[in-house]
PDB file of N, CA and C in Angstrom:
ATOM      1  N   UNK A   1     -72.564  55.834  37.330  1.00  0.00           N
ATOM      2  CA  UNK A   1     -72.009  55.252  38.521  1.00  0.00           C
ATOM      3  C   UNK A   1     -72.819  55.687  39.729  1.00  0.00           C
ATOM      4  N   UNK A   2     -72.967  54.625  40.670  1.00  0.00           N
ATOM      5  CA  UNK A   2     -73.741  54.872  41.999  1.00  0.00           C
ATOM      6  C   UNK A   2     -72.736  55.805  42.648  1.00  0.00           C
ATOM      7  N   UNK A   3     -73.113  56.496  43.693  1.00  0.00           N
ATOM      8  CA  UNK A   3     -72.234  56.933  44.913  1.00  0.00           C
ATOM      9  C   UNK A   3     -72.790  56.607  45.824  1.00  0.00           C
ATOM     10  N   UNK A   4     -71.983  55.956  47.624  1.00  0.00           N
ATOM     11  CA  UNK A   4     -72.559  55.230  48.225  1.00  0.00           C
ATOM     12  C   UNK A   4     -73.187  56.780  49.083  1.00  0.00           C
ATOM     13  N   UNK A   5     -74.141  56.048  49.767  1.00  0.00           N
ATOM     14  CA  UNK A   5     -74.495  57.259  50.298  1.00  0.00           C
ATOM     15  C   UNK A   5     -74.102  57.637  52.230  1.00  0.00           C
ATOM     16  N   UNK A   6     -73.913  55.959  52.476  1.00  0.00           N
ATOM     17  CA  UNK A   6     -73.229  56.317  54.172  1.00  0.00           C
ATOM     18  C   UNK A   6     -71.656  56.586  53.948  1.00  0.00           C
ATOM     19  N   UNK A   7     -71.785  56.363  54.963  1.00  0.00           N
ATOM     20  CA  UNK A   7     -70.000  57.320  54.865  1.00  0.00           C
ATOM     21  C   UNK A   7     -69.475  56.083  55.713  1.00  0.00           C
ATOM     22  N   UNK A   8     -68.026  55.996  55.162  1.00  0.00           N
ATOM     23  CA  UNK A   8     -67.010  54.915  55.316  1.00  0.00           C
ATOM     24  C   UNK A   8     -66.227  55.010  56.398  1.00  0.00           C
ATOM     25  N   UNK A   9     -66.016  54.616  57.267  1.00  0.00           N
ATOM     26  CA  UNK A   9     -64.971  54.635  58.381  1.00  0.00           C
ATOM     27  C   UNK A   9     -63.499  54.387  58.203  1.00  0.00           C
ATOM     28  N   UNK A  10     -62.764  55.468  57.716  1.00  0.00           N
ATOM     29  CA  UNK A  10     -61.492  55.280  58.237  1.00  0.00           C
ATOM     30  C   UNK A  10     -60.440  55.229  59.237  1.00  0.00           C
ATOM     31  N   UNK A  11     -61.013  54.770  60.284  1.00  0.00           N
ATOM     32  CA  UNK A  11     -60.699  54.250  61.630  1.00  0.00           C
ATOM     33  C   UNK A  11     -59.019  53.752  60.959  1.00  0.00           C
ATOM     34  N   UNK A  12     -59.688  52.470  60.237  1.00  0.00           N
ATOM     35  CA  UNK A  12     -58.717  51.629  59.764  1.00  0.00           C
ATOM     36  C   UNK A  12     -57.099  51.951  59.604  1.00  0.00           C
ATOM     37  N   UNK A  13     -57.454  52.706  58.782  1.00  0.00           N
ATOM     38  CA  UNK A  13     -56.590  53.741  58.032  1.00  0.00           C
ATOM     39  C   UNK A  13     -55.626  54.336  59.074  1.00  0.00           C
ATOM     40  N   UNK A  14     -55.966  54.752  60.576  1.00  0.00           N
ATOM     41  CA  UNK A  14     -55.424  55.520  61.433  1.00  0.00           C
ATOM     42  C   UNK A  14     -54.320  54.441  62.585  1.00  0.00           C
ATOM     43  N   UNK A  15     -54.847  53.475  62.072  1.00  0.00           N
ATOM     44  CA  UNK A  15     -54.755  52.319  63.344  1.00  0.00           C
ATOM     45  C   UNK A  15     -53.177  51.254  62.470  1.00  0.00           C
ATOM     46  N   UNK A  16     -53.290  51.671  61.410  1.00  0.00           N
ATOM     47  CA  UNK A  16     -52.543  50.754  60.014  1.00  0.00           C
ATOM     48  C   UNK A  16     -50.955  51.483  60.647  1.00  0.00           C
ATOM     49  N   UNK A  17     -51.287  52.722  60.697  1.00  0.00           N
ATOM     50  CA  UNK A  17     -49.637  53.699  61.043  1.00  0.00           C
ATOM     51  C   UNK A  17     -49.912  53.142  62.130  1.00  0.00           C
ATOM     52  N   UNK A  18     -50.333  52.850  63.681  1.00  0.00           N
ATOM     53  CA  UNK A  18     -49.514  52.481  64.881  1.00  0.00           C
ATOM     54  C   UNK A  18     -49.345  50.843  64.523  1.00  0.00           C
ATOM     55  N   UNK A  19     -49.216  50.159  63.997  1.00  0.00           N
ATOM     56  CA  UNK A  19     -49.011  49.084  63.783  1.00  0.00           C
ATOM     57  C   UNK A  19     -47.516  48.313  63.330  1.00  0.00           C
ATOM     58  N   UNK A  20     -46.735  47.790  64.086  1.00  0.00           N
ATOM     59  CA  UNK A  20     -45.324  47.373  63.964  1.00  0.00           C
ATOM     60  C   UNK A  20     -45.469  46.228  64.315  1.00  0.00           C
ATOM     61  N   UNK A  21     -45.161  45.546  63.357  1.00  0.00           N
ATOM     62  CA  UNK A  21     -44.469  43.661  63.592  1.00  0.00           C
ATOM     63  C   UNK A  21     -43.095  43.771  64.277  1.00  0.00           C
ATOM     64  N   UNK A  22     -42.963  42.234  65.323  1.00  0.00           N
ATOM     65  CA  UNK A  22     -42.077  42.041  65.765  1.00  0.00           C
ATOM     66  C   UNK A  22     -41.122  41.445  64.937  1.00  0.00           C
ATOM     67  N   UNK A  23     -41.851  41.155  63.856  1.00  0.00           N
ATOM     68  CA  UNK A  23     -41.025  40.310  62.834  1.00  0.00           C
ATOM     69  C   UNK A  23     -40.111  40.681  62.407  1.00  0.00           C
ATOM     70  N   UNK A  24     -38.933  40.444  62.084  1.00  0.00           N
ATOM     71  CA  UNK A  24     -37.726  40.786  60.799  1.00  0.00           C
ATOM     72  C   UNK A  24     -37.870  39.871  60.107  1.00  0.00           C
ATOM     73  N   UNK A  25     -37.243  40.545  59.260  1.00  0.00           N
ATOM     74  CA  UNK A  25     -36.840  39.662  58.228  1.00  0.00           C
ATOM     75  C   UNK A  25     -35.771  39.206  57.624  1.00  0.00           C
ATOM     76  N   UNK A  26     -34.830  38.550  57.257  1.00  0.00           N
ATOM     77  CA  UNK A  26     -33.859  37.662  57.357  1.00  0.00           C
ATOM     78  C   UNK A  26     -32.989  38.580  56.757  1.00  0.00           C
ATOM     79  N   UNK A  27     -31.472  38.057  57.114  1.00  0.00           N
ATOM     80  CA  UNK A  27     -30.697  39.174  56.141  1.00  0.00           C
ATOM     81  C   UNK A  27     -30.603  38.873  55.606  1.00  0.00           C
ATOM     82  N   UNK A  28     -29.921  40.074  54.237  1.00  0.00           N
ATOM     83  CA  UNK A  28     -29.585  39.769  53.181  1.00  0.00           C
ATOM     84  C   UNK A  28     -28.234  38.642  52.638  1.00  0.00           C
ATOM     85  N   UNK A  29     -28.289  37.816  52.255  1.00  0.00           N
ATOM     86  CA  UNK A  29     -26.785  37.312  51.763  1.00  0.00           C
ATOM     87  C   UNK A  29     -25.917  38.337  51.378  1.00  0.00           C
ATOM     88  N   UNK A  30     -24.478  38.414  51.252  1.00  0.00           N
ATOM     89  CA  UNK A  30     -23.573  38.930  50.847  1.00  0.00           C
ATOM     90  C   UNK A  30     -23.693  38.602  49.543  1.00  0.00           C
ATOM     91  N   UNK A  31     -22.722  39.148  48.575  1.00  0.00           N
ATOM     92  CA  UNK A  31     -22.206  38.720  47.839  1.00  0.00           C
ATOM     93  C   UNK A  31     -21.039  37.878  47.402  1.00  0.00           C
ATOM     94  N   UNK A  32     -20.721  36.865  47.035  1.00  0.00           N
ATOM     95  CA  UNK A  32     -19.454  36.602  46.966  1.00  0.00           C
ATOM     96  C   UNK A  32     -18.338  37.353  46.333  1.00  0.00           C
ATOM     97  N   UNK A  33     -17.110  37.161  45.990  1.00  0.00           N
ATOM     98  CA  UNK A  33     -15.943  37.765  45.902  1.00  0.00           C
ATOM     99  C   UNK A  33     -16.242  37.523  44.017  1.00  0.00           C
ATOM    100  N   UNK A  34     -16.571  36.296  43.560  1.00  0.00           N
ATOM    101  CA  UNK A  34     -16.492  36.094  42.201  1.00  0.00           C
ATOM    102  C   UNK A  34     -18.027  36.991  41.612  1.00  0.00           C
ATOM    103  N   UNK A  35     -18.984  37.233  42.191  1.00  0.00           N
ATOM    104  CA  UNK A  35     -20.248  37.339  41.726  1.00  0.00           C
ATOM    105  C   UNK A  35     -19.858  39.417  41.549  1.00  0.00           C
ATOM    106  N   UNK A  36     -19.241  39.931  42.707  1.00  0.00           N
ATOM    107  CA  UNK A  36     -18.691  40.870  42.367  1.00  0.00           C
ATOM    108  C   UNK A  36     -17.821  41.390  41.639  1.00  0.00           C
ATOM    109  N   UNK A  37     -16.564  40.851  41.090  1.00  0.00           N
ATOM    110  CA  UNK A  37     -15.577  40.930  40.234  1.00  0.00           C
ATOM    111  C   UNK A  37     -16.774  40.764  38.951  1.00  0.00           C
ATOM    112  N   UNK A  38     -17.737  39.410  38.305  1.00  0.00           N
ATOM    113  CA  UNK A  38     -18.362  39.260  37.407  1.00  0.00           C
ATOM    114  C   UNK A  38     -19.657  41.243  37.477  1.00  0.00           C
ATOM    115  N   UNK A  39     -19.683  41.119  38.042  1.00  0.00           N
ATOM    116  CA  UNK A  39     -20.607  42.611  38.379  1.00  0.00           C
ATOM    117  C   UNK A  39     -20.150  43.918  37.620  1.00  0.00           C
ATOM    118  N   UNK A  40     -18.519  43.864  38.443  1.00  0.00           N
ATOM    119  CA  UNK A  40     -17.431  44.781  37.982  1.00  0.00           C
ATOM    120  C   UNK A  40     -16.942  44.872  36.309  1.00  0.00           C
ATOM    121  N   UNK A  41     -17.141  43.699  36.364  1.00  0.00           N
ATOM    122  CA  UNK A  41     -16.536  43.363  34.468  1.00  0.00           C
ATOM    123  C   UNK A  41     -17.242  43.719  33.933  1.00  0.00           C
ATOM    124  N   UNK A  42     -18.834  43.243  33.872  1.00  0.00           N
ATOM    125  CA  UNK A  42     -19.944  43.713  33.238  1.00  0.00           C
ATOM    126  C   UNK A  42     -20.280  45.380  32.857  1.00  0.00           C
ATOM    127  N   UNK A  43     -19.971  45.809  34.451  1.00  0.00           N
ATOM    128  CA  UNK A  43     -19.904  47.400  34.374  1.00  0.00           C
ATOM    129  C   UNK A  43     -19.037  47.892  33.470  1.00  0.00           C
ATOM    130  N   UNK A  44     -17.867  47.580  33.451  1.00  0.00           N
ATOM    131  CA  UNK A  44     -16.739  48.181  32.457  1.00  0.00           C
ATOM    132  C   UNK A  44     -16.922  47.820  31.347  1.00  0.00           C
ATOM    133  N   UNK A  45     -17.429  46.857  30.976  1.00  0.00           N
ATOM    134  CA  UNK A  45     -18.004  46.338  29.585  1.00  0.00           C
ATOM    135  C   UNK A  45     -18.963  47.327  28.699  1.00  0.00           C
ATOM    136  N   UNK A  46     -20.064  47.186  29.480  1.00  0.00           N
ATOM    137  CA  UNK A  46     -20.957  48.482  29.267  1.00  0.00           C
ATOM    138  C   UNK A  46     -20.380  49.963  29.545  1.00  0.00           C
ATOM    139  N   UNK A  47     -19.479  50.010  30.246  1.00  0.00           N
ATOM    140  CA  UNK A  47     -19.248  51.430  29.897  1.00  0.00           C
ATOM    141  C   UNK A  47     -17.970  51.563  28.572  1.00  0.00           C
ATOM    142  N   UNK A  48     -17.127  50.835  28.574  1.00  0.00           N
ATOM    143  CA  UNK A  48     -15.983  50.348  27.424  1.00  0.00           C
ATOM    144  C   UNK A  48     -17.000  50.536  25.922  1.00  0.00           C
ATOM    145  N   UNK A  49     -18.481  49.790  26.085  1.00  0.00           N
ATOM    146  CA  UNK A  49     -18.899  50.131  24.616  1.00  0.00           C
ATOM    147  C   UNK A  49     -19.574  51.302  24.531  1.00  0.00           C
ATOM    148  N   UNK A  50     -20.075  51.659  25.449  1.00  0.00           N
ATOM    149  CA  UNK A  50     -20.286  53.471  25.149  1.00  0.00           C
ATOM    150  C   UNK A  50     -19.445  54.363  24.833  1.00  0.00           C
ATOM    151  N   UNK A  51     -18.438  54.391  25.708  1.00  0.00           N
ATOM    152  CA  UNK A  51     -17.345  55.486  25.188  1.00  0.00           C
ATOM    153  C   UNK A  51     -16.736  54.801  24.227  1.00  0.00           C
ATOM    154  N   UNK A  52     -16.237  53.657  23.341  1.00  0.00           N
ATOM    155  CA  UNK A  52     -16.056  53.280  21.795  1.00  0.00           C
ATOM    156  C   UNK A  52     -17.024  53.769  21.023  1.00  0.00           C
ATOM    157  N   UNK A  53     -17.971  53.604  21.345  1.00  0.00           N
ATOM    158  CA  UNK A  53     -19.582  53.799  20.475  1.00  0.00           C
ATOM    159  C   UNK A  53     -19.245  55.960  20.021  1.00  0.00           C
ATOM    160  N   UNK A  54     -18.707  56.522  21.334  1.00  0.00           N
ATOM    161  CA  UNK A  54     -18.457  57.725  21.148  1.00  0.00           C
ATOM    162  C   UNK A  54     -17.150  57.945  20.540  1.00  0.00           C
ATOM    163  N   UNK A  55     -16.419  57.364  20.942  1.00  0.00           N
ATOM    164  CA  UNK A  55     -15.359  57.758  19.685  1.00  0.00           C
ATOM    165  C   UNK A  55     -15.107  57.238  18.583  1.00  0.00           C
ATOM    166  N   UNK A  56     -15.736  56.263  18.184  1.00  0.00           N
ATOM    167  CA  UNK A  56     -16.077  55.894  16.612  1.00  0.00           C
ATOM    168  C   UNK A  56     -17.170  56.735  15.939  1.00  0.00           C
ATOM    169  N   UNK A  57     -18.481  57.056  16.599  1.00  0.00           N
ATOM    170  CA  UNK A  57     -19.412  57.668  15.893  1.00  0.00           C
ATOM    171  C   UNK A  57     -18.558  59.350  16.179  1.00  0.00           C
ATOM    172  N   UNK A  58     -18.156  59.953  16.963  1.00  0.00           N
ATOM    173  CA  UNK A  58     -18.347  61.479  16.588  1.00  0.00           C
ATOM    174  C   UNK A  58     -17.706  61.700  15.826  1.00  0.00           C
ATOM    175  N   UNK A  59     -16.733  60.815  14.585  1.00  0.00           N
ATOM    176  CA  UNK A  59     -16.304  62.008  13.403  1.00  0.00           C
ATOM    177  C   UNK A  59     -17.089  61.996  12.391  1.00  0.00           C
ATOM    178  N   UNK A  60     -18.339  60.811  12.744  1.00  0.00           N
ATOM    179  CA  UNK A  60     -19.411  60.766  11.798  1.00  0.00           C
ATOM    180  C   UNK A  60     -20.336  61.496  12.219  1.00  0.00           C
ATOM    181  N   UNK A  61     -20.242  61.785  12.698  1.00  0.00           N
ATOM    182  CA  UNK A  61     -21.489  63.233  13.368  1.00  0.00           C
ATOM    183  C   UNK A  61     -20.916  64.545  13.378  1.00  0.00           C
ATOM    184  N   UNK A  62     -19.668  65.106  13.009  1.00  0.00           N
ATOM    185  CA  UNK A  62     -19.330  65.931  12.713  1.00  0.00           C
ATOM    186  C   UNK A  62     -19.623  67.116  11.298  1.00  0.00           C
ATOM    187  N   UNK A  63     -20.152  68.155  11.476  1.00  0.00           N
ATOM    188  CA  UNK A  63     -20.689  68.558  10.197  1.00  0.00           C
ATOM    189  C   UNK A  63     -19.792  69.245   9.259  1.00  0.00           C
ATOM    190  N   UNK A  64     -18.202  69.676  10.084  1.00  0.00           N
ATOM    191  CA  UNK A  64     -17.224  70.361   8.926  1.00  0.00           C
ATOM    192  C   UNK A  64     -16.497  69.785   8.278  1.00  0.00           C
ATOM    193  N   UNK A  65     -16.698  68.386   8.366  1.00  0.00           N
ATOM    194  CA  UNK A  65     -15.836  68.210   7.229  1.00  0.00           C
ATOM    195  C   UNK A  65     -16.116  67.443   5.739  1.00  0.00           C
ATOM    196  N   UNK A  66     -15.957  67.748   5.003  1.00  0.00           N
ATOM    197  CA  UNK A  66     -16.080  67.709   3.202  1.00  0.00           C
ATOM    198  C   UNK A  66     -15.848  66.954   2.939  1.00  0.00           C
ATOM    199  N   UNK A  67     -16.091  65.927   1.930  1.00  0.00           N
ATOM    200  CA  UNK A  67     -15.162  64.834   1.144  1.00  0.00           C
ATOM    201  C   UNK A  67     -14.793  65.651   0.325  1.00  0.00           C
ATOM    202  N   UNK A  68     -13.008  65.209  -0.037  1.00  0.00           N
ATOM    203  CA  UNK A  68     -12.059  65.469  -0.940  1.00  0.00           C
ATOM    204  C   UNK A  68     -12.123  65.702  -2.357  1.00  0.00           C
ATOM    205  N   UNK A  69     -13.235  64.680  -2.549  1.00  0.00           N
ATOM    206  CA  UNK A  69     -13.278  64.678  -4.034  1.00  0.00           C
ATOM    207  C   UNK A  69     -14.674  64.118  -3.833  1.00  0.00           C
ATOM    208  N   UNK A  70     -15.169  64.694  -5.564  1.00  0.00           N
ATOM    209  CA  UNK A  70     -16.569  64.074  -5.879  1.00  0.00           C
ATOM    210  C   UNK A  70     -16.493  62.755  -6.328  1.00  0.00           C
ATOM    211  N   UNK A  71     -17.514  61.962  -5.685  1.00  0.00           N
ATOM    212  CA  UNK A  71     -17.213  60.652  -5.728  1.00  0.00           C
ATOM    213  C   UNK A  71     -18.657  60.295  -7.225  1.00  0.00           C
ATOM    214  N   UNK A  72     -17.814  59.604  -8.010  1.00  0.00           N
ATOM    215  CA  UNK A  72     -18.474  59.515  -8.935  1.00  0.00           C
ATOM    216  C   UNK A  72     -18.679  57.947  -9.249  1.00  0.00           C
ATOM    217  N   UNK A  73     -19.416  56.955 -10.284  1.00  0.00           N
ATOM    218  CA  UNK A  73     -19.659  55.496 -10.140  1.00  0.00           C
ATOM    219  C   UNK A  73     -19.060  55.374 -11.508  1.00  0.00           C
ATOM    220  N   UNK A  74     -18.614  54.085 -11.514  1.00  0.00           N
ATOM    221  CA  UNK A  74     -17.963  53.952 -12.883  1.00  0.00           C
ATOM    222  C   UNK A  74     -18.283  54.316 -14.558  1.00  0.00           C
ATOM    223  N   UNK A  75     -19.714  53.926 -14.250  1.00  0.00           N
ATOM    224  CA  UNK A  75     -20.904  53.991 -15.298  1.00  0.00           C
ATOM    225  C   UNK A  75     -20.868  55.578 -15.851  1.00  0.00           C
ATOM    226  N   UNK A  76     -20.582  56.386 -14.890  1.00  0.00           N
ATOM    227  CA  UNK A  76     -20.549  57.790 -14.968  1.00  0.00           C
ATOM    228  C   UNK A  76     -19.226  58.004 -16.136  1.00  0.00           C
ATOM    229  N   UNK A  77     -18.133  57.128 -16.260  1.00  0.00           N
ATOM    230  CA  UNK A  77     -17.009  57.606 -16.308  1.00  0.00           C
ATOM    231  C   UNK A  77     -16.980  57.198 -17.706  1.00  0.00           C
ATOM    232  N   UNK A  78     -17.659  56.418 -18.233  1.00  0.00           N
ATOM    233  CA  UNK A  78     -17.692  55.749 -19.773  1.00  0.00           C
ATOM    234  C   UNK A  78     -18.140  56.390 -20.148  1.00  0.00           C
ATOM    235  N   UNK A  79     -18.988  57.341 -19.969  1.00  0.00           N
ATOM    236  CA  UNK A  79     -20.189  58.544 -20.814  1.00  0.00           C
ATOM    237  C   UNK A  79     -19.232  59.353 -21.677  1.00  0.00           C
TER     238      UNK A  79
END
């Protein structure tokens, strides 16, 4: 790779921070009353299947407890 060898003016660079538009920019729309309630549902939805997701999976993630009996296949039982 070349390197240039004059040196670059960052004037630019200094002049970029005092620089402010008169411009705005438009506001934002609101939301409506239905687009929020639909927002709200969604949220509880997603949180409704996480905490199911947690109380269905943790007794399967639990490591003390045993099955009752040895579970054996039929084929086993004709021998």
């Amino acid at each position: 790779m070349f390197r240039r060898r004059e040196p670059v003016p960052f004037a630019f660079i200094a002049e970029a921070d005092k620089f402010r538009s008169n411009v705005t920019p438009p506001p934002r729309e609101r939301a409506s009353a239905s687009q929020v309630m639909g927002r709200t549902l969604v949220g509880l939805v997603v949180v409704a299947g996480l905490a199911g997701s947690l109380l269905f999976g943790m007794p399967a993630l639990s490591p003390d407890q045993s099955p009752a009996q040895n579970q054996q296949s039929e084929a086993s039982n004709s021998r």
